[in-house]
C-alpha atoms as a PDB file:
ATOM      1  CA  UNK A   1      27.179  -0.315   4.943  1.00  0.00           C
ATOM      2  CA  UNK A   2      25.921  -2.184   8.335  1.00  0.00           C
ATOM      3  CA  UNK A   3      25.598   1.149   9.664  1.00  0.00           C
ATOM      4  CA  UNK A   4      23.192   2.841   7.158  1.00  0.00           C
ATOM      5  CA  UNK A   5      21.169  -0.280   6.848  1.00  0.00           C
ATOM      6  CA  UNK A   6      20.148   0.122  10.356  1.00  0.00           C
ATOM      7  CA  UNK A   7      19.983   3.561  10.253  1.00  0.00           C
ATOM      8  CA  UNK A   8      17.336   3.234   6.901  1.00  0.00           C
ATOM      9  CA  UNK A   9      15.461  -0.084   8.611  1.00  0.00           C
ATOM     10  CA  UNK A  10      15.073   2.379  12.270  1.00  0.00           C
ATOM     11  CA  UNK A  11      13.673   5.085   9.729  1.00  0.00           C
ATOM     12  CA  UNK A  12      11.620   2.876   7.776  1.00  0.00           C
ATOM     13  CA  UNK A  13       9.855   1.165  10.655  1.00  0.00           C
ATOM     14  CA  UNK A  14       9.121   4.336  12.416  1.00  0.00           C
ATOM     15  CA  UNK A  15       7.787   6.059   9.600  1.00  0.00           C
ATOM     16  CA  UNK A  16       5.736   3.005   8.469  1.00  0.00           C
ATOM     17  CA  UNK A  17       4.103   3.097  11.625  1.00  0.00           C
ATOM     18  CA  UNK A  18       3.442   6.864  11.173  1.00  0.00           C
ATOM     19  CA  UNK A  19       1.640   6.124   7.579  1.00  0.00           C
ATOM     20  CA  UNK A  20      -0.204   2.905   8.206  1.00  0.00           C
ATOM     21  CA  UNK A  21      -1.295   3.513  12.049  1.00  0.00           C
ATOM     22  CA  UNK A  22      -2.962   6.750  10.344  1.00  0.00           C
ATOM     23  CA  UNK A  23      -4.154   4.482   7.159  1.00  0.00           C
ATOM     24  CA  UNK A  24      -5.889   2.213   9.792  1.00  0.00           C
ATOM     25  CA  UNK A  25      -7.441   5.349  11.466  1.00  0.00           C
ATOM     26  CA  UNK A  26      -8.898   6.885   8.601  1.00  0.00           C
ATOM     27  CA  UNK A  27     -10.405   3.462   7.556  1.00  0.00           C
ATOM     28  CA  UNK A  28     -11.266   1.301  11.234  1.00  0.00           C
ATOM     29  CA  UNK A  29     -12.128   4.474  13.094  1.00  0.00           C
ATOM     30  CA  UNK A  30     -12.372   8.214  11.457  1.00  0.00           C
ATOM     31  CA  UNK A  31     -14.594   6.621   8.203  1.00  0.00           C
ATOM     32  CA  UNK A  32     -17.678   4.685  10.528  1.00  0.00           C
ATOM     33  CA  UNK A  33     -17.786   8.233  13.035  1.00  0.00           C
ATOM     34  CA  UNK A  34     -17.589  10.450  10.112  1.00  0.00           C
ATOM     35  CA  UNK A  35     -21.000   9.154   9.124  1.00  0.00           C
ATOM     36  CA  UNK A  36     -22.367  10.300  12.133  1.00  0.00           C
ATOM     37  CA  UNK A  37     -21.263  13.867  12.230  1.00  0.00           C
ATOM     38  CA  UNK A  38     -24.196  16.187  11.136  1.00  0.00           C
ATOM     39  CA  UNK A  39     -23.553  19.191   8.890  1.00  0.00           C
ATOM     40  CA  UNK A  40     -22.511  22.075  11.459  1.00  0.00           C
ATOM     41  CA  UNK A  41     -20.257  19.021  12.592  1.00  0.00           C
ATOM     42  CA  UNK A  42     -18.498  18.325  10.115  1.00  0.00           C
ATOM     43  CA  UNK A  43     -17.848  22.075   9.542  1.00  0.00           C
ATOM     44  CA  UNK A  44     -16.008  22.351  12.196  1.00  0.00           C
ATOM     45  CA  UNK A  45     -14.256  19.034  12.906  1.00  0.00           C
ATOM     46  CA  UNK A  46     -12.958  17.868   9.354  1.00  0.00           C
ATOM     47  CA  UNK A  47     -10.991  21.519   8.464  1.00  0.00           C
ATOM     48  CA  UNK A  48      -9.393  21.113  12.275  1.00  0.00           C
ATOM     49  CA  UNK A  49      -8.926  17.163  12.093  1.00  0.00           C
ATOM     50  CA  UNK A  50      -8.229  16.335   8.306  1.00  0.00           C
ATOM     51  CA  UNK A  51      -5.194  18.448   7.627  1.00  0.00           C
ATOM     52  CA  UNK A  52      -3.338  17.413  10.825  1.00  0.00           C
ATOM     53  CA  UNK A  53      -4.395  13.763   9.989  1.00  0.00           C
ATOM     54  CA  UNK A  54      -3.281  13.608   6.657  1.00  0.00           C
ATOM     55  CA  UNK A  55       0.108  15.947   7.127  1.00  0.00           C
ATOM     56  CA  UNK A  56       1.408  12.797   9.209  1.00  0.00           C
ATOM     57  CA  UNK A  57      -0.057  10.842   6.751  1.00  0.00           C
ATOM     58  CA  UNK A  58       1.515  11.574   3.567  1.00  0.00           C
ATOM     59  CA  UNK A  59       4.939  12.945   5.020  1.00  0.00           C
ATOM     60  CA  UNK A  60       4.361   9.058   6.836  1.00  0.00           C
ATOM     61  CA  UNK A  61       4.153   7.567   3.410  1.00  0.00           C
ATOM     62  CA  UNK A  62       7.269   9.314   1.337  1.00  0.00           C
ATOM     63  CA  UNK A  63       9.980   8.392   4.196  1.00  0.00           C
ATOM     64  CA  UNK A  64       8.639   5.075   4.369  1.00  0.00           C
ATOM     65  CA  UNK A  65       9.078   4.529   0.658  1.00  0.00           C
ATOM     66  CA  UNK A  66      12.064   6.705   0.316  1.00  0.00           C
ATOM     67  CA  UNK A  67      13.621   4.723   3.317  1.00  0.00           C
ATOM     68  CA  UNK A  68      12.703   1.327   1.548  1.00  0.00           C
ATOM     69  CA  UNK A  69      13.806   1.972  -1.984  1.00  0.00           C
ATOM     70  CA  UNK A  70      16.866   2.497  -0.176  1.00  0.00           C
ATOM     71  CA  UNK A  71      16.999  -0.626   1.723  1.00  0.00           C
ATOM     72  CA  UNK A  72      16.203  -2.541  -1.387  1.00  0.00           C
ATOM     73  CA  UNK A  73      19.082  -0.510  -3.213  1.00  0.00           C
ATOM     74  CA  UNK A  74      20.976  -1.568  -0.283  1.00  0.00           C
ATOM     75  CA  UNK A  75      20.244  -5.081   0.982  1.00  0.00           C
ATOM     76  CA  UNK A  76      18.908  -6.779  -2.478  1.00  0.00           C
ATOM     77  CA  UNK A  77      20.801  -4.580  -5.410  1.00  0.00           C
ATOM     78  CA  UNK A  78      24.138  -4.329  -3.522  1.00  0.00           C
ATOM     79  CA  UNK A  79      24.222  -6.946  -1.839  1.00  0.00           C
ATOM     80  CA  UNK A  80      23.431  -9.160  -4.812  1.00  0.00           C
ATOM     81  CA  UNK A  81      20.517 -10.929  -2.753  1.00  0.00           C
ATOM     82  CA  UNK A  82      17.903 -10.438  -5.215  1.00  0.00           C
ATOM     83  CA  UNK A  83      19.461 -13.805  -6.563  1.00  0.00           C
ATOM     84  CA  UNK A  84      20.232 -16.676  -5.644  1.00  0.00           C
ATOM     85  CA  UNK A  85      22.869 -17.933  -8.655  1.00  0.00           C
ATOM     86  CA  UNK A  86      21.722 -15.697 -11.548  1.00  0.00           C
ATOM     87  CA  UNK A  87      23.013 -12.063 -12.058  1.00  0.00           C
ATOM     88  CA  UNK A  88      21.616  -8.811 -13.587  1.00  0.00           C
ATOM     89  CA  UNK A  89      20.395  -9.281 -17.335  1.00  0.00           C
ATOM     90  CA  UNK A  90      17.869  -7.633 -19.218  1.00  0.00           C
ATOM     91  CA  UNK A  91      15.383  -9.529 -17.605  1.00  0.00           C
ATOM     92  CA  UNK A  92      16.105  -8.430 -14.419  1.00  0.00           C
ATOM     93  CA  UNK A  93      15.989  -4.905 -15.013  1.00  0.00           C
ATOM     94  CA  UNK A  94      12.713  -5.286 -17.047  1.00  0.00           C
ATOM     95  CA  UNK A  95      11.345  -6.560 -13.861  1.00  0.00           C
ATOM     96  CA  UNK A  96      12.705  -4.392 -11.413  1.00  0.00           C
ATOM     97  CA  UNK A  97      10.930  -1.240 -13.965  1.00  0.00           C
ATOM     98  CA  UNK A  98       7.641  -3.254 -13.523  1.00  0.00           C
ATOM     99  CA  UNK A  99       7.802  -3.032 -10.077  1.00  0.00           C
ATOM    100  CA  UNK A 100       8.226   0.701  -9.972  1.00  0.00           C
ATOM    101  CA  UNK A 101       5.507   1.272 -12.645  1.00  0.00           C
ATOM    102  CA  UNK A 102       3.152  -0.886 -11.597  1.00  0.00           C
ATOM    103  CA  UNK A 103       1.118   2.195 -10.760  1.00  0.00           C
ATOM    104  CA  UNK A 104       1.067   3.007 -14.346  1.00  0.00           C
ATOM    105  CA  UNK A 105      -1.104  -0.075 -14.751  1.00  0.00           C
ATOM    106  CA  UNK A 106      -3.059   0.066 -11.717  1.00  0.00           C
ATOM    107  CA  UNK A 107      -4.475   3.222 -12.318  1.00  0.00           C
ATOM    108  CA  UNK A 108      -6.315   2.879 -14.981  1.00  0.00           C
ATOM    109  CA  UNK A 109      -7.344  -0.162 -14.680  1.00  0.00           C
ATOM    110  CA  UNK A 110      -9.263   0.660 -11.602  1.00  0.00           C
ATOM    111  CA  UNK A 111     -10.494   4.162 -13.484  1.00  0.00           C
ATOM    112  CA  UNK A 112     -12.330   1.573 -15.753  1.00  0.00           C
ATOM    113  CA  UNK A 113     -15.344  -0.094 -15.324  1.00  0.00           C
ATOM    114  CA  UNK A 114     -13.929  -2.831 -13.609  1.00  0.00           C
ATOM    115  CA  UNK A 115     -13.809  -0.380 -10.624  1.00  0.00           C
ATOM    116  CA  UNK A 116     -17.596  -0.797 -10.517  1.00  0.00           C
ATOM    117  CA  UNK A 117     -17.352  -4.721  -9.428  1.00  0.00           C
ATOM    118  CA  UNK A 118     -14.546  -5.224  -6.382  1.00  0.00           C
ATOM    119  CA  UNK A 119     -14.634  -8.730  -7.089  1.00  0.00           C
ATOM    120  CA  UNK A 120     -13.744  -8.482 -10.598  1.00  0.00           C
ATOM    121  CA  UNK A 121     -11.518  -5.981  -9.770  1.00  0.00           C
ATOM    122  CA  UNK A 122      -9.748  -7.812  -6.837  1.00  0.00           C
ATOM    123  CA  UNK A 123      -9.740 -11.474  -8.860  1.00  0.00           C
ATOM    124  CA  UNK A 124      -7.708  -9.391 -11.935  1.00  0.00           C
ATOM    125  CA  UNK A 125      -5.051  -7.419  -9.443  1.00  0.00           C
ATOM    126  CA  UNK A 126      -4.755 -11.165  -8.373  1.00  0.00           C
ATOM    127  CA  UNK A 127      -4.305 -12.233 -11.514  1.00  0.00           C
ATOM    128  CA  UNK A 128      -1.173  -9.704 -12.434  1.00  0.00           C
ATOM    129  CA  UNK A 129       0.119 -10.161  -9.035  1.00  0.00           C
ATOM    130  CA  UNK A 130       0.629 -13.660  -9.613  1.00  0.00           C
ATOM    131  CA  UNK A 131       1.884 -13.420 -13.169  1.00  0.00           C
ATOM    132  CA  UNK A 132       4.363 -10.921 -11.946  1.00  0.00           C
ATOM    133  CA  UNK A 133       5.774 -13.134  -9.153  1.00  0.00           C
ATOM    134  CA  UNK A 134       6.507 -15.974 -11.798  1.00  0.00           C
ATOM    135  CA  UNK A 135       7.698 -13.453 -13.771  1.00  0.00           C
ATOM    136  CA  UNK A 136      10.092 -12.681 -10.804  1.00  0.00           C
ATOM    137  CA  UNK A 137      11.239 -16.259 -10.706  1.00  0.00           C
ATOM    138  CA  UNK A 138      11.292 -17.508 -14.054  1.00  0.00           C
ATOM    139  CA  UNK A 139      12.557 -15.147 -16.333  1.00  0.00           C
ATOM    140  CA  UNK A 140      14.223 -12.743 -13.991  1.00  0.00           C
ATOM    141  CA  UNK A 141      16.091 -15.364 -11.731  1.00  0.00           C
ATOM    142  CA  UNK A 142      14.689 -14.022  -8.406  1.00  0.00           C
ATOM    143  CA  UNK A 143      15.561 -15.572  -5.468  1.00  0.00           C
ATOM    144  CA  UNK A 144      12.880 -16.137  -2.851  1.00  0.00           C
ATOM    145  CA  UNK A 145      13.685 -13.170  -0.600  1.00  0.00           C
ATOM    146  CA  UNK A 146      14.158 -11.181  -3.547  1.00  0.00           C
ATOM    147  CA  UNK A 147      10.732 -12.165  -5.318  1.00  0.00           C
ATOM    148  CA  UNK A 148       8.904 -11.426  -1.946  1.00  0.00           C
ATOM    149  CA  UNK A 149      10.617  -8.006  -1.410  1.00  0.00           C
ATOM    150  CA  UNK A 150       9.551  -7.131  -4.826  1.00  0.00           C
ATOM    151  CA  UNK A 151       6.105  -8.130  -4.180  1.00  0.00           C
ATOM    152  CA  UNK A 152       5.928  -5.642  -1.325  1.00  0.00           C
ATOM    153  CA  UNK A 153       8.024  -3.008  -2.904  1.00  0.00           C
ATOM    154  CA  UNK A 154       5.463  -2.824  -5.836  1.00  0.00           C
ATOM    155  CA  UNK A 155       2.792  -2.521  -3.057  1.00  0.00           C
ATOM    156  CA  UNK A 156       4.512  -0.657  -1.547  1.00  0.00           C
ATOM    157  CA  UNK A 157       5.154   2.019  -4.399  1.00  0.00           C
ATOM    158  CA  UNK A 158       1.564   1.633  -5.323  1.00  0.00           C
ATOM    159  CA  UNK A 159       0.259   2.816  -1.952  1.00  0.00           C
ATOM    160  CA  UNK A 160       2.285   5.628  -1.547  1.00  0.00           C
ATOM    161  CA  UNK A 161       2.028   6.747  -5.066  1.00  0.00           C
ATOM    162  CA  UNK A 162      -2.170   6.419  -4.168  1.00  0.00           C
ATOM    163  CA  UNK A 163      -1.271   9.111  -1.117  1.00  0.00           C
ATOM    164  CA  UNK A 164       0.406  11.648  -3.401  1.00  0.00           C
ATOM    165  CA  UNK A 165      -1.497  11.813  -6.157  1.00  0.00           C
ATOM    166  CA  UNK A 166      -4.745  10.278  -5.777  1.00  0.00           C
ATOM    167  CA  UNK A 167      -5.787  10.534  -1.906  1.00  0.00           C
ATOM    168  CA  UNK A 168      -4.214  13.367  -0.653  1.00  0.00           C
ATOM    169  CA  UNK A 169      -5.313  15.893  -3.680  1.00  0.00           C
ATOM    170  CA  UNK A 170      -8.827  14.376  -3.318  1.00  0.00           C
ATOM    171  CA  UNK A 171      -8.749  15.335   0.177  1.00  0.00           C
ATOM    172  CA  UNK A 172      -7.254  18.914   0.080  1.00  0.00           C
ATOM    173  CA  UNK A 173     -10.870  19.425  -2.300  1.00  0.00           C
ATOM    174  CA  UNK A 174     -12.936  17.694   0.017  1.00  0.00           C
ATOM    175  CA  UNK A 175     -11.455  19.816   3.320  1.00  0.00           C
ATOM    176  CA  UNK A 176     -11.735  23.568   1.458  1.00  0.00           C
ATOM    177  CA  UNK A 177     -15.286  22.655   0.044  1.00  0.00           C
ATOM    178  CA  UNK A 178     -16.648  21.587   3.546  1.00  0.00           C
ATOM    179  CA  UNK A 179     -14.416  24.580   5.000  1.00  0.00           C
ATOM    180  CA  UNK A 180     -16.415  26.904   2.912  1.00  0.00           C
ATOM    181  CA  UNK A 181     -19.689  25.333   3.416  1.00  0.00           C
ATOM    182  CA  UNK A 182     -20.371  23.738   0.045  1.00  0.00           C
ATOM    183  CA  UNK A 183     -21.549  20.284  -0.412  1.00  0.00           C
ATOM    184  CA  UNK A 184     -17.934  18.072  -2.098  1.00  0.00           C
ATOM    185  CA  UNK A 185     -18.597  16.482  -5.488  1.00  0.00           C
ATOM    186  CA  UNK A 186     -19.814  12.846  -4.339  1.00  0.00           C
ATOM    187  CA  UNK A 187     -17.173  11.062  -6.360  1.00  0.00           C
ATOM    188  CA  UNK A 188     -14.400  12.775  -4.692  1.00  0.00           C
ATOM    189  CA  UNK A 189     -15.035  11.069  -1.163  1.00  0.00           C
ATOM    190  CA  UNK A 190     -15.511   7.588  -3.338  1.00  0.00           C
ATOM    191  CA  UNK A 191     -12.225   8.061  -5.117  1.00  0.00           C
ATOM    192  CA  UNK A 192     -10.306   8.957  -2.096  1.00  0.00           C
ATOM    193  CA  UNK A 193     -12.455   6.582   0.233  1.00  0.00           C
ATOM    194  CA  UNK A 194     -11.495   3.563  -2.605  1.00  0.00           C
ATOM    195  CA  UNK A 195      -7.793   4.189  -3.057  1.00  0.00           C
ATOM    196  CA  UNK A 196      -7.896   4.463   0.428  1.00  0.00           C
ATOM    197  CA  UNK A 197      -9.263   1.269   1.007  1.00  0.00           C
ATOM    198  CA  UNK A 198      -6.913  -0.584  -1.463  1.00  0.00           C
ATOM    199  CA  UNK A 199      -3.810   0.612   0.971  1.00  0.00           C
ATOM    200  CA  UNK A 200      -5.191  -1.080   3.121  1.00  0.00           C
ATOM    201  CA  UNK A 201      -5.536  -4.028   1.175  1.00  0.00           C
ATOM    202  CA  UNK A 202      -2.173  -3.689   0.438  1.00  0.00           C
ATOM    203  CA  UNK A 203      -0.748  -3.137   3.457  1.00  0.00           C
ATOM    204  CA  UNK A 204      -1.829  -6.546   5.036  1.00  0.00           C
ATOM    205  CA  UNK A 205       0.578  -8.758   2.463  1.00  0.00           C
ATOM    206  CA  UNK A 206       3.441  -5.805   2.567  1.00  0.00           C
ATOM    207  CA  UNK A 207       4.072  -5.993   6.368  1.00  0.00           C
ATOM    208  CA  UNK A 208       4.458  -9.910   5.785  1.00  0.00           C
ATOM    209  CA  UNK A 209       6.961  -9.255   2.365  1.00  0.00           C
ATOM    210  CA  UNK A 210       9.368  -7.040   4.404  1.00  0.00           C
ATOM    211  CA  UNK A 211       9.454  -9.914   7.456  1.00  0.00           C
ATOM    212  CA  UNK A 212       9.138 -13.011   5.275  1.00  0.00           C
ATOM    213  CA  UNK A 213      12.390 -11.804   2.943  1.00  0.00           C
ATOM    214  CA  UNK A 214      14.658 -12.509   5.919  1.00  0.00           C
ATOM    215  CA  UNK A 215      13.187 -15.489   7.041  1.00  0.00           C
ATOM    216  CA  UNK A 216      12.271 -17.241   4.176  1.00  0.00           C
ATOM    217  CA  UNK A 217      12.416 -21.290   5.631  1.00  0.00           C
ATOM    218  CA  UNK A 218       9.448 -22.914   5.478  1.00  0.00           C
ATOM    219  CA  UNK A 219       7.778 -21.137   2.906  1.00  0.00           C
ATOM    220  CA  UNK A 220      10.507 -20.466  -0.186  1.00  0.00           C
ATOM    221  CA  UNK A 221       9.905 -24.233  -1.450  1.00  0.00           C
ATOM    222  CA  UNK A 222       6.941 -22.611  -3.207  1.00  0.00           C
ATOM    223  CA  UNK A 223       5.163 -19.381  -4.790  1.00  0.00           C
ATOM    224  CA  UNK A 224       2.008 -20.266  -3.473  1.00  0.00           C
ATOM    225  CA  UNK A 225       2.864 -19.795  -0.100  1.00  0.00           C
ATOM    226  CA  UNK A 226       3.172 -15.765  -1.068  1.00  0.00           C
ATOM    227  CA  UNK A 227      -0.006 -16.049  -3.229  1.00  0.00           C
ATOM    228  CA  UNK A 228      -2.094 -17.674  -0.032  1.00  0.00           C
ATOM    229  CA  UNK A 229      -0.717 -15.162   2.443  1.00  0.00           C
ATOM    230  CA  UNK A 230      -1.800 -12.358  -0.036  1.00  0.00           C
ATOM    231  CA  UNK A 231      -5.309 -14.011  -0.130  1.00  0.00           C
ATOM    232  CA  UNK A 232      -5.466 -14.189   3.787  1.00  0.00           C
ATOM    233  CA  UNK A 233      -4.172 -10.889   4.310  1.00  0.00           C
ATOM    234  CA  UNK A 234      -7.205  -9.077   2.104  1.00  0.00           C
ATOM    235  CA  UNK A 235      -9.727 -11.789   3.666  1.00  0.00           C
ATOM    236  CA  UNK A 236      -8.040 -10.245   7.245  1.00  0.00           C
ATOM    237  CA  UNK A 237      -8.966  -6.721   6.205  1.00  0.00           C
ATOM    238  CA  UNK A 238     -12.206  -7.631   4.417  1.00  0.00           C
ATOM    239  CA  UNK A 239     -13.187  -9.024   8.356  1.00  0.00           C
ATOM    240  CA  UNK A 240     -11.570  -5.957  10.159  1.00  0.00           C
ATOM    241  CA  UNK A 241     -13.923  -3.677   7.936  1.00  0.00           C
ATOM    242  CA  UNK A 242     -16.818  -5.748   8.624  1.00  0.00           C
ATOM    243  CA  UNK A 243     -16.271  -5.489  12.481  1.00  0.00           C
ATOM    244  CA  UNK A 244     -15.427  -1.529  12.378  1.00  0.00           C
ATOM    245  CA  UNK A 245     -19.269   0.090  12.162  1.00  0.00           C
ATOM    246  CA  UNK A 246     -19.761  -2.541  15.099  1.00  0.00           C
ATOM    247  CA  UNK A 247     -17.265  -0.465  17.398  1.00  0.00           C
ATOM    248  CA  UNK A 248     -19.525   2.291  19.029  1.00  0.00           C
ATOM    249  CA  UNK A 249     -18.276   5.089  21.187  1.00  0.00           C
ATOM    250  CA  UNK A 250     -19.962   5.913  24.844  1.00  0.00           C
END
């Protein structure tokens, strides 16, 4: 069992850094030049760039969740660290489905109108992340490491379910329209560009989850420790997209 947890962790890491070294790309670096690439540029750069890009991308994003679910199957369900006294109940496994389907909220909510205002937006996907994580601890029994996993496997599961069927379709439209010289629908670009933008987001507090679950002293006295990191991780990113149109080439 020591032996395939090292084998999924070497996986996981590498292909993380695959996915979200691309995520930053297409965000810090491919999305300010883009804007700068006239028409006969664009042509011939995004059918030759884009598909190459976003093969490593999305192949990036199922081994790193595949490779986690199984750590988490592993480490947490296994090893019976997902609690610290408690044991599986109905609560438990209520929770656990919550984390998998958070997508099935997330979705639509930001399909609705809501999507029009980031902050409201941002200040509600706050709001369910923090009911969730008390959720985690007290009706589920969580223990700290496995309430902070969780957080980061839902993110987690989110992101990579915005890859496969959000960003990645988006993108295969966008690539054969400018391919064959046609103008893309404007909202496909803003759908992809926003999903794409959440993973980001995301990806800030989900790095900390999978180091903070195994070393959890100081900050398992409290919930509010996760819940501040989460809010300095997306002010982090909210500063590193401020600073990107700043970074010129020669």
């Amino acid at each position: 069992m020591s032996a395939l947890e090292a084998l999924f962790r070497w996986i996981h890491i590498v292909a993380g850094i695959i996915w979200i070294g691309h995520l930053y790309f297409f965000n810090f670096v491919n999305g300010p030049f883009a804007g700068t690439m006239d028409p006969d540029t664009r042509k011939k750069v995004v059918p030759q760039l884009m598909p190459r890009a976003l093969y490593w991308f999305r192949w990036g994003a199922a081994w790193t969740w595949v490779t986690g679910v199984l750590l988490v199957l592993l480490v947490f369900y296994h090893g019976q660290t997902v609690f610290d006294t408690g044991s599986w109940n109905l609560a438990s496994i209520v929770m656990i489905l919550i984390t998998f389907l958070a997508f099935a909220v997330y979705d639509p909510l930001w399909k609705s109108p809501v999507a029009k205002d980031p902050r409201v937006g941002a200040a509600i996907s706050f709001g369910l992340v923090v009911v969730v994580v008390l959720l985690y601890i007290h009706w589920a029994g969580f223990s700290y490491r496995g309430y902070v996993i969780h957080v980061g496997t839902l993110f987690g599961t989110i992101m990579a379910a915005n890859v496969w069927m959000r960003i990645w379709p988006l993108q295969r439209r966008i690539i054969t329209a400018v391919k064959g010289g046609t103008a893309p629908d404007p909202s496909w670009p803003a759908q992809a560009g926003l999903r794409s933008k959440h993973n980001v987001y995301m990806s800030v507090p989900l790095v900390w989850s999978m180091i903070d679950s195994h070393t959890p002293v100081p900050f398992a006295s409290s919930p509010v420790y996760l819940f501040v990191i989460i809010l300095v991780g997306w002010g982090t990113v909210w500063a590193l997209y401020k600073k990107a149109p700043q970074v010129q080439g020669f």
